[in-house]
Protein backbone atom coordinates (compact mmCIF):
# COMPACT_ATOMS: atom_id res chain seq x y z
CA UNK A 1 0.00 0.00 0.00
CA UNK A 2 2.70 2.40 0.83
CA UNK A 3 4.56 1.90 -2.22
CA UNK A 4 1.76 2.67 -4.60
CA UNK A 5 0.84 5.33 -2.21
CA UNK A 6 4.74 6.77 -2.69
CA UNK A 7 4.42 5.38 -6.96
CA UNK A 8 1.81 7.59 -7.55
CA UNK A 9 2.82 10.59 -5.69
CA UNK A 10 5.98 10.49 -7.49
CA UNK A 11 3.95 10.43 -10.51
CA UNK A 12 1.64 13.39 -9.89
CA UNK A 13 4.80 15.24 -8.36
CA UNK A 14 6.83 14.53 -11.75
CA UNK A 15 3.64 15.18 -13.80
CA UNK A 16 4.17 19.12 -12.38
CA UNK A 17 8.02 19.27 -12.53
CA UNK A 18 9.30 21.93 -14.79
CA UNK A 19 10.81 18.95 -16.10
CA UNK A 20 7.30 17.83 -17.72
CA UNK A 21 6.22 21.44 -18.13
CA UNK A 22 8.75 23.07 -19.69
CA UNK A 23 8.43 25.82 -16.93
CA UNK A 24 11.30 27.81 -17.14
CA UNK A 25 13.36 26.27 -19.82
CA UNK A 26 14.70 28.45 -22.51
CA UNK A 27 14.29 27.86 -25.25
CA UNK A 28 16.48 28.00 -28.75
CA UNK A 29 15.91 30.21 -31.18
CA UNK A 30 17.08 31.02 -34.73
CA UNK A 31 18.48 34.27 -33.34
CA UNK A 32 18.34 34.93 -29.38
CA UNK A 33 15.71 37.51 -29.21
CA UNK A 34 15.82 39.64 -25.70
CA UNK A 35 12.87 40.72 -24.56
CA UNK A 36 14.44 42.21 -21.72
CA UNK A 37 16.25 44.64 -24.03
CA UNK A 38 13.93 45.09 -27.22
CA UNK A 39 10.65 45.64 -24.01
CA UNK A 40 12.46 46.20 -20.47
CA UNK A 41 14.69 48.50 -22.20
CA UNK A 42 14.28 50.03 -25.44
CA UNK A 43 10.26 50.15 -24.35
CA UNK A 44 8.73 48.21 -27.22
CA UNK A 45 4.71 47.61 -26.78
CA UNK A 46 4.25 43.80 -26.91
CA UNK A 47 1.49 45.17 -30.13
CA UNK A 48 4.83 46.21 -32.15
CA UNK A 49 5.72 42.67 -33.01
CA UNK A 50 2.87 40.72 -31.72
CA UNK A 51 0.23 42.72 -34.11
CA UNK A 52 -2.91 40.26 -33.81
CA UNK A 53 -3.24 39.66 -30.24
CA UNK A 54 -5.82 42.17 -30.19
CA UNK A 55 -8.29 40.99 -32.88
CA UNK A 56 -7.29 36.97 -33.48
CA UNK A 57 -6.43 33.92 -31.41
CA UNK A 58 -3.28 34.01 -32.36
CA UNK A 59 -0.70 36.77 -30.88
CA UNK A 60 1.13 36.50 -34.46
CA UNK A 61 4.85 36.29 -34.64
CA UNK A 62 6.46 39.41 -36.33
CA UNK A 63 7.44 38.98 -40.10
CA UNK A 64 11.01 40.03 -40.77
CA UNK A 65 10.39 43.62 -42.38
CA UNK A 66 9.37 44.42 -38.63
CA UNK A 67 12.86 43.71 -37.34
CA UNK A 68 14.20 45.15 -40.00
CA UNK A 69 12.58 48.34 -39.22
CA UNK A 70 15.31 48.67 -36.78
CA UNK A 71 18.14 46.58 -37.59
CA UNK A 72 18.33 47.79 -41.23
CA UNK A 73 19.90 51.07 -39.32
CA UNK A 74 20.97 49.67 -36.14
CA UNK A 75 23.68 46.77 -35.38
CA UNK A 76 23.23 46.65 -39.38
CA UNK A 77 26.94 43.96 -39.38
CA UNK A 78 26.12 42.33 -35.81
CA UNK A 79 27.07 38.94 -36.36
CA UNK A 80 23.66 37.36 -34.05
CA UNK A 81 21.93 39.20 -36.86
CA UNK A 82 22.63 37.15 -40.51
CA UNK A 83 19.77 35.05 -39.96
CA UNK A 84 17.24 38.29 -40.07
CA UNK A 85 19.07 39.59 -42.51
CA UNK A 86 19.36 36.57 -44.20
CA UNK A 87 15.98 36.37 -44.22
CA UNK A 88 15.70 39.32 -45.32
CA UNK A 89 17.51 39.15 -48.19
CA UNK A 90 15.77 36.12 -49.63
CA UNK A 91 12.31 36.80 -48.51
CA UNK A 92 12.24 33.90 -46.20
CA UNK A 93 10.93 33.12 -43.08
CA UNK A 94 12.54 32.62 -39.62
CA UNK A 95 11.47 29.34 -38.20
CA UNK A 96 10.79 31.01 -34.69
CA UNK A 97 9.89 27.95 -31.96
CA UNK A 98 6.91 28.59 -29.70
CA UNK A 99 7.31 28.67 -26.10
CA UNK A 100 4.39 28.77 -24.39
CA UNK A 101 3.20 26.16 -26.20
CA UNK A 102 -0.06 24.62 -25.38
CA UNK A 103 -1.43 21.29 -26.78
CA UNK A 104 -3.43 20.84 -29.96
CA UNK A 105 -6.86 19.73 -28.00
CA UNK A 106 -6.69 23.45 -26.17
CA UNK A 107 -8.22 26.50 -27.58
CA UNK A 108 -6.94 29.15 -26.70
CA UNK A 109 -7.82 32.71 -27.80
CA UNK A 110 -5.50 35.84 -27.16
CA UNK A 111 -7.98 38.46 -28.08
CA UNK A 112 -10.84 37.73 -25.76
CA UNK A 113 -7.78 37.59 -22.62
CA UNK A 114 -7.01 40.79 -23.58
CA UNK A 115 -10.55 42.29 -24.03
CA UNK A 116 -11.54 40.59 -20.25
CA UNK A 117 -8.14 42.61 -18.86
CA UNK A 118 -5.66 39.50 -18.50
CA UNK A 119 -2.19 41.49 -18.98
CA UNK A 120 0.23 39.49 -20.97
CA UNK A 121 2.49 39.04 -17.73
CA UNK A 122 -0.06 36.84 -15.94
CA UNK A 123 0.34 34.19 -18.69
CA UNK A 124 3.83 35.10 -20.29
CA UNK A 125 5.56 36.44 -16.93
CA UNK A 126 7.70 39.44 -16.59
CA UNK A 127 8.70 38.88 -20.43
CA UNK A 128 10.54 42.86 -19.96
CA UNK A 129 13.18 41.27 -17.68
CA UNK A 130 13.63 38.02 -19.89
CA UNK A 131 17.19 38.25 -22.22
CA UNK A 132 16.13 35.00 -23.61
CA UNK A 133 12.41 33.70 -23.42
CA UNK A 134 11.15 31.05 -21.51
CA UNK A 135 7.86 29.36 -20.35
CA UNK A 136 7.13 31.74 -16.92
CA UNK A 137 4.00 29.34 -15.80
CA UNK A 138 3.38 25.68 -15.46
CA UNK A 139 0.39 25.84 -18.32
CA UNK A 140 -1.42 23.29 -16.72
CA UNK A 141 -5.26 23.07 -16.62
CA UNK A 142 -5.17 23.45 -13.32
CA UNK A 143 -3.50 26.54 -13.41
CA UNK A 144 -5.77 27.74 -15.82
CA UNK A 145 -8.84 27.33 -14.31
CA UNK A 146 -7.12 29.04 -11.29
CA UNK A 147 -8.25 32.08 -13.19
CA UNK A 148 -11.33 30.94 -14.65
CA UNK A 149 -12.91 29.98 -11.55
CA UNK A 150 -11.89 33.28 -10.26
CA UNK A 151 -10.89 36.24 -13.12
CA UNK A 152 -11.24 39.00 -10.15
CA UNK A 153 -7.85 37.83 -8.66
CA UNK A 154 -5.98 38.56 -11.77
CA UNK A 155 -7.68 40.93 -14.59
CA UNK A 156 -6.55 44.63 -14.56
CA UNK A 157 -8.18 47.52 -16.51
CA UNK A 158 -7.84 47.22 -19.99
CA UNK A 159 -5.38 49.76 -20.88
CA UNK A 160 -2.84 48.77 -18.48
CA UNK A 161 -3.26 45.12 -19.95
CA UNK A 162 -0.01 45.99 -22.13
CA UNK A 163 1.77 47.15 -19.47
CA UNK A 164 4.75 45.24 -17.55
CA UNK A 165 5.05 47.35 -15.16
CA UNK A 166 1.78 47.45 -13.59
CA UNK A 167 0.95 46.63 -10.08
CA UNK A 168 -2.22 45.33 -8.86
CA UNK A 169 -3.67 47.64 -6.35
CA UNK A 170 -3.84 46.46 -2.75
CA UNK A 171 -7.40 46.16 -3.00
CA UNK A 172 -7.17 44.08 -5.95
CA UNK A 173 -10.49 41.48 -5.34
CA UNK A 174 -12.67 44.39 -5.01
CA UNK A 175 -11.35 46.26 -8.39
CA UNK A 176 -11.50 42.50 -10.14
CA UNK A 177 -14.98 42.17 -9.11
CA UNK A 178 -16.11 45.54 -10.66
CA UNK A 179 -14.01 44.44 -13.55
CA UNK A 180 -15.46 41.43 -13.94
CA UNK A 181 -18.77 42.67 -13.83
CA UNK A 182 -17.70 45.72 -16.37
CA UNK A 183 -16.59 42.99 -18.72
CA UNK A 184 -19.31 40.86 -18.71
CA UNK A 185 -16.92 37.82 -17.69
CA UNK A 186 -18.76 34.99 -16.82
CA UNK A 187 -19.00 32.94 -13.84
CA UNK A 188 -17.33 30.26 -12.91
CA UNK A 189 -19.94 27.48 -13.88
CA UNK A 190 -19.17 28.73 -17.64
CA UNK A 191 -15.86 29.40 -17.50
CA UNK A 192 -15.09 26.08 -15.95
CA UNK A 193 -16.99 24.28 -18.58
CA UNK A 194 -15.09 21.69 -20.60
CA UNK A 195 -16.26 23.29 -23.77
CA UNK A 196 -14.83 26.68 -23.25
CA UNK A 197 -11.31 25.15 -23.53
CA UNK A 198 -11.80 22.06 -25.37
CA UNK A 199 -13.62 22.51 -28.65
């Protein structure tokens, strides 16, 4: 008894290692992006690159002429920088990895997070202090429905939803609530059906 008691806690404890999640794994790229520089420091708005996280499920990864807009005048010989220009040159893609990368039976829909007030940090973590990405959360279901069984604890007002640097107030359940009401976010009995996930 005790050593299928101890078999399957080493099973559920392994099932929510980083070393089954990914959690905090970087991970490679064709060229080491830093989000800490190109967002922490240079003060890029995630929208810049990410151009459809507003108005599709899909955040979009930024074509090449959107680096360029940049690079094409700064750190134009930087050696990191021949596969962009590379690209570039012969109007091909970058073969960027995801990394928060959920399974294929999950739906998951950027634009109506960021129309309820879910700021890209809760998901992606503090991407602005990041000089190479990595997955900042377990993406488990359970720590999904975390927030879907209670938004209040984690949505924000909808212009700061861009923002890394913002704060929750101290009195943040009572500004969720009137969010959440503001919104028109569902309660929990929707939110935590099967469906809304798994289509």
């Amino acid at each position: 008894m005790a050593v299928g008691a101890t078999g399957l806690w080493l099973v559920f404890t392994l099932m929510r290692s980083g070393w089954a999640t990914k959690q905090a794994e970087f991970v490679e790229q064709p060229v080491q992006f830093s989000h800490a520089h190109h967002v922490g420091g240079v003060g890029l708005d995630c929208r810049y690159c990410h151009t459809s996280v507003e108005n599709s499920a899909f955040a979009g990864i930024p074509p090449t002429n959107t680096c360029m807009n940049c690079h094409s005048q700064l750190w134009t010989n930087a050696p990191i920088l021949e596969p962009v220009r590379a690209s570039f040159r012969n109007n091909t893609n970058l073969t960027w990895i995801r990394v928060n990368d959920l399974p294929d039976f999950v739906y998951f829909n950027h634009q109506i997070h960021v129309k309820q007030g879910v700021g890209c940090i809760t998901c992606h973590g503090q991407v602005d202090q990041m000089p190479l990405m990595y997955q900042a959360k377990s993406l488990l279901m359970e720590w999904c429905v975390d927030c879907h069984r209670a938004p209040e604890k984690y949505i924000r007002p909808r212009e700061e939803v861009f923002n890394p640097s913002y704060v929750a107030p101290s009195n943040q359940l009572e500004v969720g609530l009137a969010l959440k009401k503001q919104y028109g976010i569902s309660g929990a009995t929707h939110m935590t059906s099967c469906s809304v996930c798994h289509r």
